[in-house]
Protein backbone atom coordinates (compact mmCIF):
# COMPACT_ATOMS: atom_id res chain seq x y z
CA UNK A 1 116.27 113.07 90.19
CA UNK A 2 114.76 113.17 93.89
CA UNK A 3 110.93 112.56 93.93
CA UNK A 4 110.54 112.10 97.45
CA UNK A 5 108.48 114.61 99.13
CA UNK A 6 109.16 115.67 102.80
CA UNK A 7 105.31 117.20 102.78
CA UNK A 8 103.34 114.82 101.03
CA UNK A 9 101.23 113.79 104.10
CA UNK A 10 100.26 117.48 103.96
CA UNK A 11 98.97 116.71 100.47
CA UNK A 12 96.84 113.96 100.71
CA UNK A 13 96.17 113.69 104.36
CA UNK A 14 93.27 111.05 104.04
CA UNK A 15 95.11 109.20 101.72
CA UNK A 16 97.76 108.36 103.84
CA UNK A 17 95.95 107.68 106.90
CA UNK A 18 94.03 105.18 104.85
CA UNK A 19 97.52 103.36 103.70
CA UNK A 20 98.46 103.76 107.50
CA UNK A 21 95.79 102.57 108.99
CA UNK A 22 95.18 99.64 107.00
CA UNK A 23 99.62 99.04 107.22
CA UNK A 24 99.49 99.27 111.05
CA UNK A 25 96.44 96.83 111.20
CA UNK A 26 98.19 93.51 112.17
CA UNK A 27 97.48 91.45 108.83
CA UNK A 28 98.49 94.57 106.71
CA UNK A 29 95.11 95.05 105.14
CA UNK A 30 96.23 96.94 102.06
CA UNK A 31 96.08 95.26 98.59
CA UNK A 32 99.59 93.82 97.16
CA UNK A 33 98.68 95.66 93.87
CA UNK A 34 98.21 99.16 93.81
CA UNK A 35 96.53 101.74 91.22
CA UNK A 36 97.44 105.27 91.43
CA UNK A 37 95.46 107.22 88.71
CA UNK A 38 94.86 111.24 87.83
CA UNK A 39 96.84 113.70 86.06
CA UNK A 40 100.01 114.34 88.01
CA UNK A 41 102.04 111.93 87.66
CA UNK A 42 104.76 113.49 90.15
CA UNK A 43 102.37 113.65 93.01
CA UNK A 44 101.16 110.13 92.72
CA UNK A 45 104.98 109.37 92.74
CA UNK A 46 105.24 111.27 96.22
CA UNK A 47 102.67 109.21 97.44
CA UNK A 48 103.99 105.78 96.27
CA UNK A 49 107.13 106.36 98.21
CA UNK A 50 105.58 107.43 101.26
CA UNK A 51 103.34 104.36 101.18
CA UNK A 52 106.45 102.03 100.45
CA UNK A 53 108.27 103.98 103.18
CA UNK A 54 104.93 103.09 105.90
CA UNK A 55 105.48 99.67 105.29
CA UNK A 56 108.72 99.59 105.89
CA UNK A 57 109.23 101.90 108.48
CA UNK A 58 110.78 100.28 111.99
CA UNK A 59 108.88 102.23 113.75
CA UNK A 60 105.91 104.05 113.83
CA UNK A 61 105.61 105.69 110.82
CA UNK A 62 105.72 109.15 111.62
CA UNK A 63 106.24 112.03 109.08
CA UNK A 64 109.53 112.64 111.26
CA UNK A 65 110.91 109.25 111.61
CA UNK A 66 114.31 109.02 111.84
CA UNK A 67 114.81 105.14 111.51
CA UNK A 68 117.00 103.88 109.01
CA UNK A 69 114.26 102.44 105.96
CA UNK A 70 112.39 106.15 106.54
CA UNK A 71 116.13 107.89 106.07
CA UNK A 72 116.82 105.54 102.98
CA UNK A 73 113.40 106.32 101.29
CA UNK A 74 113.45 109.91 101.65
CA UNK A 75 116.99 109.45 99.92
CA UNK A 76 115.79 107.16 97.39
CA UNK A 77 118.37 105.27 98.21
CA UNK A 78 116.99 101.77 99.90
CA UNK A 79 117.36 98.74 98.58
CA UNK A 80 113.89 97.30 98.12
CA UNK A 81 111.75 100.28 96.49
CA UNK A 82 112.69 100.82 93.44
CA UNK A 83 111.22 102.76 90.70
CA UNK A 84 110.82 101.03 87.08
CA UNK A 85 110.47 102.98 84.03
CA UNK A 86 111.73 102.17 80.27
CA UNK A 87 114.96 103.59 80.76
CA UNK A 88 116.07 102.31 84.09
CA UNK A 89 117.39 98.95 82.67
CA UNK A 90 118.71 97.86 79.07
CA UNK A 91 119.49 93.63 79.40
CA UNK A 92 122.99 93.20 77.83
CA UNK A 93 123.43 96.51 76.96
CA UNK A 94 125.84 99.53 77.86
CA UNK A 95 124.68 101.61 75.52
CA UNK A 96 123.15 105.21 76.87
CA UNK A 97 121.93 105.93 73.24
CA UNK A 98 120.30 102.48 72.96
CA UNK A 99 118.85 102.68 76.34
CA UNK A 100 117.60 106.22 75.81
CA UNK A 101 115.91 104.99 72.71
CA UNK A 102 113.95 102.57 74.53
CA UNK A 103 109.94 102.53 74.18
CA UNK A 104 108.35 100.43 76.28
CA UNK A 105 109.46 98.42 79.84
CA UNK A 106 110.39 95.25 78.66
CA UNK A 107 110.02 91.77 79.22
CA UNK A 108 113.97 91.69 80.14
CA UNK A 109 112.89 93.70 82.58
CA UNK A 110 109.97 91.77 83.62
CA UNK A 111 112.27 88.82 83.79
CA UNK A 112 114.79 90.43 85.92
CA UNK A 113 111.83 91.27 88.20
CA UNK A 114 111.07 87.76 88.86
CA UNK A 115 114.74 86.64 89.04
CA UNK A 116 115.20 89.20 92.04
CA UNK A 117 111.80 88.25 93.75
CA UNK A 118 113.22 84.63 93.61
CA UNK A 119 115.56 86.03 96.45
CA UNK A 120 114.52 86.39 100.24
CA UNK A 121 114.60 89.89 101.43
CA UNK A 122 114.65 91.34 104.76
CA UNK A 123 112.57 94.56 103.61
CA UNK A 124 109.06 94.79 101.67
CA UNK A 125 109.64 95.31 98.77
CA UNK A 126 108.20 98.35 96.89
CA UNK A 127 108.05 98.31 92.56
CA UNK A 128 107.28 101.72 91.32
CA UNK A 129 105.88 101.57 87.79
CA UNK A 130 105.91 104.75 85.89
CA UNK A 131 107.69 106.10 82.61
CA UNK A 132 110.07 108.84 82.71
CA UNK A 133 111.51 111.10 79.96
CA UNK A 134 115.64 111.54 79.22
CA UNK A 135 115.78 114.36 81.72
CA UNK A 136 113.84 112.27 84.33
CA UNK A 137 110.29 113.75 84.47
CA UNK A 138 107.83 111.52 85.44
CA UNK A 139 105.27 110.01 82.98
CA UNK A 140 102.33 107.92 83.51
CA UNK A 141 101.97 104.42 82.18
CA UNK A 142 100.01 103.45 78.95
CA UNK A 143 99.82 100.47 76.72
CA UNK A 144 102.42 101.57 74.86
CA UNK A 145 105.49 101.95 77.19
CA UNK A 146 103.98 99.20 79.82
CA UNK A 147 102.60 96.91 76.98
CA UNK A 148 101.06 93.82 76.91
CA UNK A 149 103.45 91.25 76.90
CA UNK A 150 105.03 92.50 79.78
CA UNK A 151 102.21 92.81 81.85
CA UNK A 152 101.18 89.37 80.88
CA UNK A 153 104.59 88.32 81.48
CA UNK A 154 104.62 89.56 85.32
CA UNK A 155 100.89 88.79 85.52
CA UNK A 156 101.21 85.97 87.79
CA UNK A 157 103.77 87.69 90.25
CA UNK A 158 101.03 90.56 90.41
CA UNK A 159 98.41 88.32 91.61
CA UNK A 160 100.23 85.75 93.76
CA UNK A 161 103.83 87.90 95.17
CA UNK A 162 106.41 87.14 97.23
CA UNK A 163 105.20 87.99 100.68
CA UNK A 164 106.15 91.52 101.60
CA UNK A 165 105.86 92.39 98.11
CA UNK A 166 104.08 95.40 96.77
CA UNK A 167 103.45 96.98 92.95
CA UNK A 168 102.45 100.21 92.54
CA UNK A 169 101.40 101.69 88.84
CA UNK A 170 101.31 105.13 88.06
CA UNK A 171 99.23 106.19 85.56
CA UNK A 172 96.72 108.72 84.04
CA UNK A 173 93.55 106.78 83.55
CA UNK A 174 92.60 102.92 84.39
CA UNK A 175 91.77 102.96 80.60
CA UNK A 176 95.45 103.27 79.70
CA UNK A 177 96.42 100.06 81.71
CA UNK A 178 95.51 96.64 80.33
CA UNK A 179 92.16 95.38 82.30
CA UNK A 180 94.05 92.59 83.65
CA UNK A 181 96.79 94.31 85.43
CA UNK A 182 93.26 96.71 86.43
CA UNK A 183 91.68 94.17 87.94
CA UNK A 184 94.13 92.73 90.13
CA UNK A 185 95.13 96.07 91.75
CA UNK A 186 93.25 98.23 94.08
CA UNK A 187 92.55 101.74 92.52
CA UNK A 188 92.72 105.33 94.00
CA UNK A 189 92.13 108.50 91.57
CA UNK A 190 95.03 110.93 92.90
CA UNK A 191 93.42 114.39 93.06
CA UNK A 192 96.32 116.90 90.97
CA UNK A 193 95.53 120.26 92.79
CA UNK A 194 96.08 120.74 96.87
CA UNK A 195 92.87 122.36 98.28
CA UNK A 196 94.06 124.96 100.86
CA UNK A 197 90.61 126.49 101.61
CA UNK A 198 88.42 123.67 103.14
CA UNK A 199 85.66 125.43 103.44
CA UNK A 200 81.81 123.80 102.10
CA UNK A 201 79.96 125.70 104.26
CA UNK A 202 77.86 127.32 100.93
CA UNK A 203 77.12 123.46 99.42
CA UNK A 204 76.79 121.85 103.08
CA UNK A 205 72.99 121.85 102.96
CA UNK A 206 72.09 120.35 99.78
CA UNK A 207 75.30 117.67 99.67
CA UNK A 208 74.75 116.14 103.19
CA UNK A 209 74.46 112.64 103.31
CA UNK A 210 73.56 113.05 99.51
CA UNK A 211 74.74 109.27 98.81
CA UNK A 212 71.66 108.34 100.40
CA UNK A 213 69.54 110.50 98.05
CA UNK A 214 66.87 108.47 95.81
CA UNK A 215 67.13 107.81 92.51
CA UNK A 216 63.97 109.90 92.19
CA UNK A 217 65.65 113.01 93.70
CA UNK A 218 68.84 113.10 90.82
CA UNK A 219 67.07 116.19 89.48
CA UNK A 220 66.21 118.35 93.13
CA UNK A 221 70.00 117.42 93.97
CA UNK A 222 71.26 118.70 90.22
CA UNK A 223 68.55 122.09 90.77
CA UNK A 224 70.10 122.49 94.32
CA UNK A 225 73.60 122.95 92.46
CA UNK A 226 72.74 124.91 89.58
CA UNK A 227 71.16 127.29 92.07
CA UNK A 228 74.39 127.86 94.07
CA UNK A 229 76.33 127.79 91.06
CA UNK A 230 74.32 131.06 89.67
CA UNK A 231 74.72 132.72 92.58
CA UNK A 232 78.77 132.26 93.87
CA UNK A 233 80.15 130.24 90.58
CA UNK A 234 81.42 126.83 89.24
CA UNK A 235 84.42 126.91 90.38
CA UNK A 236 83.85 127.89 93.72
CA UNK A 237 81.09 125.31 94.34
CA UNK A 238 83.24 122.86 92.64
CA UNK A 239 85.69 122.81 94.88
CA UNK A 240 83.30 123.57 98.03
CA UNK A 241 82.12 119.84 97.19
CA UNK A 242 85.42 118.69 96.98
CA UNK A 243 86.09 120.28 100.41
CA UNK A 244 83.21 118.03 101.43
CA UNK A 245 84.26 114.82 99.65
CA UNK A 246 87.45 115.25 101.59
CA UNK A 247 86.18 115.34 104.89
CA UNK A 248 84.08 112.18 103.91
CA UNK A 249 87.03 110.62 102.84
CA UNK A 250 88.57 111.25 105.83
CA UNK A 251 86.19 110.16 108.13
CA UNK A 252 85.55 107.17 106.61
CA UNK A 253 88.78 105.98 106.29
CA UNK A 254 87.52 102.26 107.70
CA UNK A 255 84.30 101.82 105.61
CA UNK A 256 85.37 100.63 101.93
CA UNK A 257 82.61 101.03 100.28
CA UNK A 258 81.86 104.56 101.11
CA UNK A 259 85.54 105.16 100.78
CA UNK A 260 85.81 104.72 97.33
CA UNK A 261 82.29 106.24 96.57
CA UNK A 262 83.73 109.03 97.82
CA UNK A 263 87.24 108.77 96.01
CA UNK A 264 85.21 108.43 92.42
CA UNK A 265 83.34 111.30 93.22
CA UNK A 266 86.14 113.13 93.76
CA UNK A 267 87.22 112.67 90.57
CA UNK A 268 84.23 113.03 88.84
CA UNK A 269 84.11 116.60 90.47
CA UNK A 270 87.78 117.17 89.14
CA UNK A 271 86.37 116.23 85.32
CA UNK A 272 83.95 118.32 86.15
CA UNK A 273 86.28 121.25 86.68
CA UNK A 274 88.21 120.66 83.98
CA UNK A 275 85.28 120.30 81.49
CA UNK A 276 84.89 124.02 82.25
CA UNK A 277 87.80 125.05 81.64
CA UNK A 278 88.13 124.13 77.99
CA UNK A 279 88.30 126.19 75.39
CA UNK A 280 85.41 126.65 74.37
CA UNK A 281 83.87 125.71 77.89
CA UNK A 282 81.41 122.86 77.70
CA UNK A 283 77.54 123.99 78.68
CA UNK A 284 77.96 124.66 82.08
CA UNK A 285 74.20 122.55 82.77
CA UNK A 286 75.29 119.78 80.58
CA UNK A 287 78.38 119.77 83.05
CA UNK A 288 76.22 119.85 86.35
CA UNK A 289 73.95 117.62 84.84
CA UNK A 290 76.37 114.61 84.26
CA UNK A 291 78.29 115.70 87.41
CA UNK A 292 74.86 114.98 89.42
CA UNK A 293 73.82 111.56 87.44
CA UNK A 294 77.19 110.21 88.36
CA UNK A 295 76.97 111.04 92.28
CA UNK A 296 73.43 109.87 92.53
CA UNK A 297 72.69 107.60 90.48
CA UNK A 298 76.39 105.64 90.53
């Protein structure tokens, strides 16, 4: 099944000039261990590629590239990323049936891993970790099909690789990884819906700057938004701030910290929008309330 996506960068813009920048920087500032997290799995997949096909791009790394590692990628066809899931290899077996019937990514696998990182490559390698159904839809990685043992089996490649070596997990929440594998990788929450309107012109006011808002102000901040929410909606003002956080994100691409302030936000204003959305709907001030501890006071 193809997962590449041709407009991906159109996506998640500020997410891939992050991985670029930091690619392009001459010691390749980007963690070896990567942690994409959020509810589609299929767009964090996108992503993964792209960033495997940056860093090994021949050129500059343009969306339209035509070098031969960008042309391999977008066919899913190179030799050094790879995508591991379950049913992608069965040790000493043949079987389709037995290999369908597999649970969890093994330590075969795991073993095979390190056999084939044993090996000098001329590309950076890429390892996409994910699960997959029988028809080849992407799923994300929990402690059952990615379990223990075979995280603790690759453990040490994860924190000391091969050089040109990369690992990228896919999965819904850090929760459903084991804190080990967590805390070797560098995390980014992968937003699930594409923002076309970027528009925070109605939340602008009251969110400037607001990571520099006292503790002592959680409350004015949390009025502030209950005020606008009254007057245009949730939703709306939900994803006004999210129109913000993205412009953050974007222009502070270089400063870590702030970066990934901004990122957890982010998703904290996607739970946010979800949380209304249930059926029944939480309390909409119980909602705003916890949305405006968490970006003050965290």
């Amino acid at each position: 099944m193809q997962y590449y996506n041709n407009e991906i960068s159109k996506k998640y813009p500020q997410l891939l000039e992050y991985f670029k920048s930091g690619i392009y920087d001459e010691n390749k500032n980007i963690s070896h261990c990567l942690l994409f997290w959020g509810p589609d799995i299929q767009s964090q997949c996108e992503l993964a590629l792209d960033v495997a096909r940056l860093l090994n791009c021949s050129k500059d790394g343009n969306d339209s590239c035509d070098c031969l590692n960008c042309k391999w990628v977008r066919e899913q066809t190179h030799p050094a990323v790879k995508i591991y899931t379950r049913l992608d290899f069965k040790e000493g077996s043949s079987d389709e049936e037995e290999t369908k019937g597999k649970k969890n990514i093994n330590i075969a696998q795991a073993k095979s891993i390190i056999s084939e990182l044993s090996i000098t490559s001329d590309y950076h390698r890429v390892y996409i970790f994910c699960d997959r159904d029988d028809e080849g839809n992407l799923l994300p990685l929990n402690q059952i099909n990615f379990p223990e043992a075979t995280s603790n089996a690759l453990l040490k490649t994860f924190e000391e690789p091969p050089k040109n070596t990369t690992f990228i997990f896919l999965t819904k929440d850090k929760s459903d990884i084991i804190s080990t594998v967590v805390s070797r990788a560098q995390s980014f929450f992968v937003p699930s819906v594409v923002i076309e309107n970027q528009e925070y012109n109605l939340v602008e006011d009251f969110i400037s700057n607001y990571w520099t808002t006292g503790r002592n102000q959680v409350l004015d901040f949390e009025n502030k938004m209950s005020a606008l929410i009254a007057e245009h909606g949730a939703m709306v003002v939900f994803s006004q701030i999210q129109n913000y956080l993205l412009s953050m994100i974007k222009t502070n691409s270089q400063n870590k910290p702030l970066f990934y302030k901004f990122m957890d936000d982010m998703k904290s204003v996607e739970d946010a929008k979800r949380q209304i959305s249930l059926t029944p709907a939480m309390n909409i001030q119980t909602v705003v309330e916890n949305l405006s501890f968490k970006m003050i006071l965290q």
